[in-house]
Protein backbone atom coordinates (compact mmCIF):
# COMPACT_ATOMS: atom_id res chain seq x y z
CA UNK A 1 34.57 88.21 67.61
CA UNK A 2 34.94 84.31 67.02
CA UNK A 3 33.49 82.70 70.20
CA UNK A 4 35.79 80.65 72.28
CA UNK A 5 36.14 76.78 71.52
CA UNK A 6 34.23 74.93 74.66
CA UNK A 7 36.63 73.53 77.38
CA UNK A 8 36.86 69.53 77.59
CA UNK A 9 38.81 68.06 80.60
CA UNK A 10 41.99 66.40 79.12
CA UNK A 11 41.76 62.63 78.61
CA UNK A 12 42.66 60.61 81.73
CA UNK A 13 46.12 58.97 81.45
CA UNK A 14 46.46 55.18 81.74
CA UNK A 15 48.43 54.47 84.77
CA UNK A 16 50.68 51.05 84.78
CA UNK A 17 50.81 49.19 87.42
CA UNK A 18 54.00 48.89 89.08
CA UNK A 19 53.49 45.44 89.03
CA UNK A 20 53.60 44.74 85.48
CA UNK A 21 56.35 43.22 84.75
CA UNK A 22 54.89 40.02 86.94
CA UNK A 23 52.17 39.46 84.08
CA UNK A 24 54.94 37.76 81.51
CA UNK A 25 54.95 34.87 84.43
CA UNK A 26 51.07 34.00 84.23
CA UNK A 27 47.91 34.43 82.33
CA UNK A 28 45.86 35.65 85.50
CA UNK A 29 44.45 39.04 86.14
CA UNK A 30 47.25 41.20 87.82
CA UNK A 31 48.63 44.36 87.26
CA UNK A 32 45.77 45.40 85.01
CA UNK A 33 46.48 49.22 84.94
CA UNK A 34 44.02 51.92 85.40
CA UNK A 35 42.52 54.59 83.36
CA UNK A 36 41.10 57.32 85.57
CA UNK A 37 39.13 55.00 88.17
CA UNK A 38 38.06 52.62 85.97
CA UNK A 39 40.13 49.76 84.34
CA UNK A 40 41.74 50.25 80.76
CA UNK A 41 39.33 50.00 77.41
CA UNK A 42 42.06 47.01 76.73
CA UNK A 43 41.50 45.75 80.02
CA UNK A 44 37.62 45.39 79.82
CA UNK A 45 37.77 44.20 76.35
CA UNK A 46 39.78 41.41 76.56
CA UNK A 47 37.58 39.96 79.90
CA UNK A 48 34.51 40.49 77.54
CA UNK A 49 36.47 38.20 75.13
CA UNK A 50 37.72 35.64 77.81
CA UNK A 51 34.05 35.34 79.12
CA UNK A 52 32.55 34.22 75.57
CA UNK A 53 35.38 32.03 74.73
CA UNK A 54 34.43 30.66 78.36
CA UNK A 55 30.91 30.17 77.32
CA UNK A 56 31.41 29.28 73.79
CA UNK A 57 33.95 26.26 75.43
CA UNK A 58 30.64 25.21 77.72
CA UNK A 59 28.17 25.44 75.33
CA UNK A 60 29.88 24.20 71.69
CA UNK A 61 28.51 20.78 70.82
CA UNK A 62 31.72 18.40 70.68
CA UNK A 63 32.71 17.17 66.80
CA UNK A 64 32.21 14.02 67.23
CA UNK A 65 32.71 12.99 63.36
CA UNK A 66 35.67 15.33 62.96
CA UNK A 67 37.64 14.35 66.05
CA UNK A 68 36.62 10.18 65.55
CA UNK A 69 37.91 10.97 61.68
CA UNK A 70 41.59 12.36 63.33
CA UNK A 71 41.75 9.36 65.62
CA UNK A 72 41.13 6.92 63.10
CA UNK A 73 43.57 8.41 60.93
CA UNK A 74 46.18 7.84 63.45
CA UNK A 75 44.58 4.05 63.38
CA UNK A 76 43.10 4.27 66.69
CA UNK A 77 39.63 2.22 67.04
CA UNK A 78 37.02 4.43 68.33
CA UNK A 79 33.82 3.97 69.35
CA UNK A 80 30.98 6.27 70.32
CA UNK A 81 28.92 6.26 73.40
CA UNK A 82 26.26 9.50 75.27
CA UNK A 83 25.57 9.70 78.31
CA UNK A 84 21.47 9.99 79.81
CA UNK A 85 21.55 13.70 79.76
CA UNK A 86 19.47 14.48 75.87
CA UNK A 87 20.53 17.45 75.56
CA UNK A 88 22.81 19.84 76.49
CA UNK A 89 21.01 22.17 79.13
CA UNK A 90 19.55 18.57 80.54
CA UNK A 91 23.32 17.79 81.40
CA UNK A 92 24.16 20.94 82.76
CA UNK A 93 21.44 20.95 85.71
CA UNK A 94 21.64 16.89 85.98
CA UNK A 95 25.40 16.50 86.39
CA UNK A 96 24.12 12.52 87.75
CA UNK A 97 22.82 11.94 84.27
CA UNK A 98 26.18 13.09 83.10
CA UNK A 99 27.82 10.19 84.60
CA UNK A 100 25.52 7.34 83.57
CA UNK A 101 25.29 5.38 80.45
CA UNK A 102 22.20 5.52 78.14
CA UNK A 103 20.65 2.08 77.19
CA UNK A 104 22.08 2.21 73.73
CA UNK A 105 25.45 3.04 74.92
CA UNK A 106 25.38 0.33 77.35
CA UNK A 107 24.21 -2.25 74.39
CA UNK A 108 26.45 -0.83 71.47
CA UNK A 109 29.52 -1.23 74.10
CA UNK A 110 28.50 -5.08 74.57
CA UNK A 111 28.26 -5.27 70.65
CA UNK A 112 31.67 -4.23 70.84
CA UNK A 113 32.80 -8.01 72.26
CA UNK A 114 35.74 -7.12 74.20
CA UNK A 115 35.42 -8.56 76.95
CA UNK A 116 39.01 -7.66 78.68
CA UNK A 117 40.93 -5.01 78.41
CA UNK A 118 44.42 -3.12 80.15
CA UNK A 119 42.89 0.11 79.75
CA UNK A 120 40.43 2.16 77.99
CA UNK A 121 40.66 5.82 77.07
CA UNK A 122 37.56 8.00 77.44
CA UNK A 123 37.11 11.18 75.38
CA UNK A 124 34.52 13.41 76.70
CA UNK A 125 33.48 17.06 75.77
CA UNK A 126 32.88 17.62 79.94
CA UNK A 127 32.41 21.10 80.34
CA UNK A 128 34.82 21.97 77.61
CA UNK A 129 34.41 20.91 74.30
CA UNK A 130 37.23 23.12 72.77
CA UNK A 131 39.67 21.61 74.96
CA UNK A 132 38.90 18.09 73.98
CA UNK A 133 38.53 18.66 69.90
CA UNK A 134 41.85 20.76 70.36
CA UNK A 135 44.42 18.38 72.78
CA UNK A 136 43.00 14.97 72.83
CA UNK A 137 44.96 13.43 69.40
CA UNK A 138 48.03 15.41 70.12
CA UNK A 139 47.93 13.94 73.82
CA UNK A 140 47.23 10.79 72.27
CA UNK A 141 50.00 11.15 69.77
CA UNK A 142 52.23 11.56 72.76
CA UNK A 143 51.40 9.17 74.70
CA UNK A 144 51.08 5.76 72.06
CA UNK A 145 54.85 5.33 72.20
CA UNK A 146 55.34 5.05 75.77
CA UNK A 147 52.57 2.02 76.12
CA UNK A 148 54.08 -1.43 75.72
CA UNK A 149 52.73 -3.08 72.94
CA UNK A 150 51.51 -6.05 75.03
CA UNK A 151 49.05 -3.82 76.65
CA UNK A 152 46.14 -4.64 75.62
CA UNK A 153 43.79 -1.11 74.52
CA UNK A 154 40.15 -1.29 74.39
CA UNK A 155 38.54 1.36 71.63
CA UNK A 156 38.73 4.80 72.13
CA UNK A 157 35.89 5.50 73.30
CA UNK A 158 33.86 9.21 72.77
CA UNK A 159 31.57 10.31 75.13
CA UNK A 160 29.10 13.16 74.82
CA UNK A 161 27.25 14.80 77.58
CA UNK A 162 29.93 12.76 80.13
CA UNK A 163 30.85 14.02 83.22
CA UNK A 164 34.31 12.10 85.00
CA UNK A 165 32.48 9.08 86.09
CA UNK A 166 30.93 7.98 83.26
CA UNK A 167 34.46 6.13 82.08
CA UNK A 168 33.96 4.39 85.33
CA UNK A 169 30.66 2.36 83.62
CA UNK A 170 32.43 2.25 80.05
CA UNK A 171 35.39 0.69 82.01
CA UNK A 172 33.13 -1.51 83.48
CA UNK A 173 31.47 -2.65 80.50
CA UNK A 174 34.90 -3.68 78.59
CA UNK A 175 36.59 -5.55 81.22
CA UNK A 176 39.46 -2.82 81.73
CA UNK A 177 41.48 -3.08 84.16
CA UNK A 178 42.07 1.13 84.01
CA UNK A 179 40.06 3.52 82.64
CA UNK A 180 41.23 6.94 81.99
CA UNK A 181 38.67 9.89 81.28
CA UNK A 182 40.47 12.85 78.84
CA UNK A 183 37.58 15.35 79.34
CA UNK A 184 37.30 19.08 78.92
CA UNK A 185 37.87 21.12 82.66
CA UNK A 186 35.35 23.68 83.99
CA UNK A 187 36.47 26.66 81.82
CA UNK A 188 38.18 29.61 83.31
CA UNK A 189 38.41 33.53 82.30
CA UNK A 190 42.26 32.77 81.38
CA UNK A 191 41.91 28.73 80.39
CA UNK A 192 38.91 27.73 78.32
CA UNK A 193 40.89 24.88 76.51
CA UNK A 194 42.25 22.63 79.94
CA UNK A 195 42.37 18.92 79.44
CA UNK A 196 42.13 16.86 82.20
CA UNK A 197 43.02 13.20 82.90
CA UNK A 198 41.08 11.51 85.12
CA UNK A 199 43.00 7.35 85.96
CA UNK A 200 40.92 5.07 87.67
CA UNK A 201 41.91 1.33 88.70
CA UNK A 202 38.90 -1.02 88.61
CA UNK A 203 36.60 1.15 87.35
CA UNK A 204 32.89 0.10 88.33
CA UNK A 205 29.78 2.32 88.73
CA UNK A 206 30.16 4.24 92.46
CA UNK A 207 33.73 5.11 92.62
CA UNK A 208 34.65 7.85 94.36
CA UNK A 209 36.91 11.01 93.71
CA UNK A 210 39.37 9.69 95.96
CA UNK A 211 39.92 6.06 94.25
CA UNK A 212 40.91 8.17 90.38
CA UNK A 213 44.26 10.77 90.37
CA UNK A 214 44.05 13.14 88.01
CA UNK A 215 46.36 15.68 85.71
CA UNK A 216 45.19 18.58 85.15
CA UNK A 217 44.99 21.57 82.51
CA UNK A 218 47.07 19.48 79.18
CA UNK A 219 47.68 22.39 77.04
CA UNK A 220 50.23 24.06 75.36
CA UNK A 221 49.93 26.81 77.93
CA UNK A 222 49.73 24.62 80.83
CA UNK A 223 51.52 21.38 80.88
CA UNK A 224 52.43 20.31 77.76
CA UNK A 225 51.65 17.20 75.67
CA UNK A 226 55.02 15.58 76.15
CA UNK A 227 55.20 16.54 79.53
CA UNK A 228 51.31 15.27 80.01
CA UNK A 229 52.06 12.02 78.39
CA UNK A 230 55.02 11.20 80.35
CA UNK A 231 53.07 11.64 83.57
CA UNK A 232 50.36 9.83 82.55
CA UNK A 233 52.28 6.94 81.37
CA UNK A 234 53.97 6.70 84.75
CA UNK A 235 50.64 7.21 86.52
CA UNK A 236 49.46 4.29 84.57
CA UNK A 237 52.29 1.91 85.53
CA UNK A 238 51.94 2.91 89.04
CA UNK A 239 48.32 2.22 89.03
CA UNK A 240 48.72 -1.30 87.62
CA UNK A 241 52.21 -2.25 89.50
CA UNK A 242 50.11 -1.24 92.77
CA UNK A 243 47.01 -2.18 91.52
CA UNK A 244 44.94 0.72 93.08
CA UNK A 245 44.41 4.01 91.98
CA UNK A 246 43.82 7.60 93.95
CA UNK A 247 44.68 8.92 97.47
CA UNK A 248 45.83 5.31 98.27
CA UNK A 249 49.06 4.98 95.31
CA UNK A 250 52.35 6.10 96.39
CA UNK A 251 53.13 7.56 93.30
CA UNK A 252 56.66 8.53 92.41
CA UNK A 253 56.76 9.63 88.98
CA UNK A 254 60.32 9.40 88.39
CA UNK A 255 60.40 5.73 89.59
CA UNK A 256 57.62 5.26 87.63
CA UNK A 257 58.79 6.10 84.44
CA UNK A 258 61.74 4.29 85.00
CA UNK A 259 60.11 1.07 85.45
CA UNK A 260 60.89 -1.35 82.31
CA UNK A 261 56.93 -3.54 82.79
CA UNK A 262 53.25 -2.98 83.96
């Protein structure tokens, strides 16, 4: 008598959520499904994956020579500056290092002989590397032909181990009148590649949040570079029409853009 194959408890089904057809809207967690009382294999998988590309975003080391080679062969100037954090996991527990100038940055920027400037565009890898290596020269790409050509553009300048403020010192150093900061966001579990723009008017050392206005997550999944450009561009015009930047500007895009001078 052949013995009896053992008894295993059917596989539990995945339910759907009924809400489902909402996740074609947004990259957020909703309407995950269930398996049983535990989330689909898919489900878990794909957070594991989000986290690392999260972490990897935070703790990749910018490429500085690769992204200063794209911008200069789009015939941008560029320059390089760091910040007083030396080393990564010094600028992750010291954001105030983050936002200050080392020596050498401070004297290679005077070496620069500038002087004056309309505005000067800060690259840094923030808390996002990926996001600045990935958007920045499109972004830039975007943006070049809606500046006048009588605006006068300090060098790109690339910042590593830079927190928001530190294009307030570089700003500061060149005589610009407006210094925007293009810097990698905090990464989330659905965004680890968000640009943001960060405008400040009469950028010195102490400024607060609420003297800069910002735009955030650039990316093609977000707002787009076209789209990102055109707002910036406006914001810019505003800025030096009004000359003032953050909660004070009475910013209306659309008259902004359609403004023919700075």
């Amino acid at each position: 008598m052949k013995p009896k194959p053992p008894v295993t408890a059917p596989a539990a089904a995945v339910v759907e959520d009924s809400w489902i057809a909402l996740r074609r809207h947004t990259a957020a967690r909703i309407a995950l499904g269930r398996s049983g009382a535990s989330l689909p294999t898919r489900e878990v998988l794909a957070f594991e994956l989000a986290h690392a590309q999260a972490r990897d975003a935070v703790l990749s080391a910018l490429d500085v020579a690769g992204l200063r080679g794209a911008l200069e062969a789009e015939s941008w100037a560029v320059a390089e500056v760091h910040s007083r954090a030396p080393d990564l996991g010094a600028y992750l527990v010291r954001p105030d290092w983050g936002r200050r100038l080392s020596g050498e940055s401070l004297a290679a920027l005077a070496a620069l002989g500038v002087g004056s400037a309309d505005l000067v565009l800060v690259l840094s890898d923030g808390l996002s590397s990926t996001a600045v290596q990935a958007h920045t020269v499109p972004l830039l790409r975007a943006l070049r032909p809606l500046l006048p050509p009588e605006l006068k553009l300090a060098p790109i300048i690339v910042a590593t181990h830079a927190r928001v403020a530190l294009a307030d010192e570089v700003g500061a150093a060149l005589g610009a009148r407006v210094a925007v900061s293009l810097i990698g966001e905090r990464p989330g579990l659905s965004s680890p590649d968000s640009l943001g723009a960060y405008l400040t008017y009469g950028p010195k050392v102490g400024r607060s949040d609420a003297e800069r206005n910002c735009i955030s997550n650039i990316r093609p999944q977000g707002l787009g570079y076209e789209a990102a450009a055109q707002q910036l561009a406006a914001l810019l015009r505003a800025a030096m029409q009004a000359q003032l930047s953050g909660v004070k500007l009475q910013f209306d895009p659309d008259r902004a853009i359609g403004a023919e001078s700075f």
